[in-house]
Protein backbone atom coordinates (compact mmCIF):
# COMPACT_ATOMS: atom_id res chain seq x y z
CA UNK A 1 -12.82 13.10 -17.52
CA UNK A 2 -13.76 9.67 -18.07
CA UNK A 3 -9.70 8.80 -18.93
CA UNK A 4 -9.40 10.25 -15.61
CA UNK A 5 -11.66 8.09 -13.86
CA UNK A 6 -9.99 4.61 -15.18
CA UNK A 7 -6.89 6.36 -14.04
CA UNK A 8 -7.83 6.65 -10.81
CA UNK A 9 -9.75 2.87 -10.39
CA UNK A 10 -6.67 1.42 -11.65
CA UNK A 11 -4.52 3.33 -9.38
CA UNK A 12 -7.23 2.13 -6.41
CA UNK A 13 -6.97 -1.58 -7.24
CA UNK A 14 -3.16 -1.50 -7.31
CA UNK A 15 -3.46 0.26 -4.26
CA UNK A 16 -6.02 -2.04 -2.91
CA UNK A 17 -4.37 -5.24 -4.20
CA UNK A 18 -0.88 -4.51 -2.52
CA UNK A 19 -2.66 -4.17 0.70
CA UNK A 20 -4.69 -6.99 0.25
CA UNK A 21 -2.48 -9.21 1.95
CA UNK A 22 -1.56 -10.44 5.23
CA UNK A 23 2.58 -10.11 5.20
CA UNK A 24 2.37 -7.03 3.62
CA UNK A 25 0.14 -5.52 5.83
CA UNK A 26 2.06 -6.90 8.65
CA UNK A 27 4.93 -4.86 6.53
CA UNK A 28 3.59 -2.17 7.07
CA UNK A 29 2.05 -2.02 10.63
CA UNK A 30 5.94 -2.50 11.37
CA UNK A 31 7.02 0.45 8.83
CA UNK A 32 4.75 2.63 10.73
CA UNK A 33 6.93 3.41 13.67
CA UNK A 34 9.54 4.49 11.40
CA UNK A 35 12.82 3.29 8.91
CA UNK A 36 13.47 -0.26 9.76
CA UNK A 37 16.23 -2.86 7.58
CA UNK A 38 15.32 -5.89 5.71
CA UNK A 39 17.06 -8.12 8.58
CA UNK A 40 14.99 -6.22 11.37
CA UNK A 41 11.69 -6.94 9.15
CA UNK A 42 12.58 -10.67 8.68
CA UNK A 43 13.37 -10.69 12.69
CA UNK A 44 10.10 -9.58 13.22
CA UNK A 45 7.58 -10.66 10.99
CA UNK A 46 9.48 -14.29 11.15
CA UNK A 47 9.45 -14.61 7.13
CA UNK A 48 12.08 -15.65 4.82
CA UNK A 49 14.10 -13.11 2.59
CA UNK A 50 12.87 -14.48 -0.49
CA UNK A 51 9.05 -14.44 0.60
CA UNK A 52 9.69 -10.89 2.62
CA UNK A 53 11.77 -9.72 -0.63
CA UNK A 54 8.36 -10.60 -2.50
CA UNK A 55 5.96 -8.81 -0.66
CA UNK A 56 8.51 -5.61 -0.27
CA UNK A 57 8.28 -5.13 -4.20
CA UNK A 58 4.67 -5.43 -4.50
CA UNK A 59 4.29 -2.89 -1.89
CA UNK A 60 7.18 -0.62 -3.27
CA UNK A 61 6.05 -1.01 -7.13
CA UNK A 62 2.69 0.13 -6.02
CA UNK A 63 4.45 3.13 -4.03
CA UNK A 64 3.65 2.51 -0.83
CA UNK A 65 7.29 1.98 0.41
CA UNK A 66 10.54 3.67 -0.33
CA UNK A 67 14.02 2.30 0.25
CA UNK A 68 17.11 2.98 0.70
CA UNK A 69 20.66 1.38 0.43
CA UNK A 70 23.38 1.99 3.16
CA UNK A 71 26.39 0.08 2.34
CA UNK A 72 24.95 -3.62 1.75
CA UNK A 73 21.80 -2.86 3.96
CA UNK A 74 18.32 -2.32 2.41
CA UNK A 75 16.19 -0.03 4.69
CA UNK A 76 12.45 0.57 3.77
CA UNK A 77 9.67 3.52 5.05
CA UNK A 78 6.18 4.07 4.15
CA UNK A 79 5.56 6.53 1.85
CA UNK A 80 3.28 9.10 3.57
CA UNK A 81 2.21 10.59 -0.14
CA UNK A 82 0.90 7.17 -1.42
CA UNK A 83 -0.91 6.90 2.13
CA UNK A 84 -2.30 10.49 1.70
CA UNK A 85 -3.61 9.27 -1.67
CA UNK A 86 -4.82 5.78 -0.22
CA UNK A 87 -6.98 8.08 1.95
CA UNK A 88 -8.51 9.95 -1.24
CA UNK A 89 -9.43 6.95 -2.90
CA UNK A 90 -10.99 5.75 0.29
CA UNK A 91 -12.66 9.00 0.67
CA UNK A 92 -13.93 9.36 -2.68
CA UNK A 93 -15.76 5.85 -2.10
CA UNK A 94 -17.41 7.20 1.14
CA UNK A 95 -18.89 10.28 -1.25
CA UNK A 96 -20.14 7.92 -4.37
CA UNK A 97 -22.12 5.81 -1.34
CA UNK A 98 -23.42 9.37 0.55
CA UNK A 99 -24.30 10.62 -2.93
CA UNK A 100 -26.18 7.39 -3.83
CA UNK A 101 -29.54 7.38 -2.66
CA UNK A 102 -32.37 4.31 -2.31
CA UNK A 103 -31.82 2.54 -5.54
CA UNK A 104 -34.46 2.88 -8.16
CA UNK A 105 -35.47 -0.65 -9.81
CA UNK A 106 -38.08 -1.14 -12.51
């Protein structure tokens, strides 16, 4: 059980640490209204490829993103299975606070 439980806080912080940033988060908030290509995402989020090719693999190494190539075009997508799980780690914190009651000192 406890294995289990360092398991899952690493899997939160990698989570939490590929979100934990501005671009990618921007990333994403465009990903959300479906595929897009690398070119569109540099259009839009006005960011180099190099910097934007950064941020795309933190996101995609922690499984948040999927792509895809089509020809010599990179597309990208959120992956709806990492979200699902981003909303069980942040549900599992709401249940350790509700289950924590006033805190007991000396």
């Amino acid at each position: 059980m406890k294995g289990s439980a360092v398991r899952n806080s690493a899997r939160a912080a990698e989570l939490f640490h590929a979100l934990a940033d501005e671009t990618r988060l921007g990333i994403l908030d465009e990903l959300k209204s479906g595929e897009r290509c690398v070119c569109e995402l540099t259009d839009c989020l006005q960011a180099g490829q190099s910097r934007l090719s950064f941020h795309l693999k933190v996101l995609k190494d922690a499984g948040l993103i999927q792509d895809r190539r089509d020809g010599r075009w990179m597309y990208y997508t959120v992956n709806s299975e990492a979200l699902a799980e981003l909303d069980e780690v942040v549900e599992s914190l709401k249940q350790a606070r509700k289950a924590r009651r006033a805190p007991s000192c000396c």
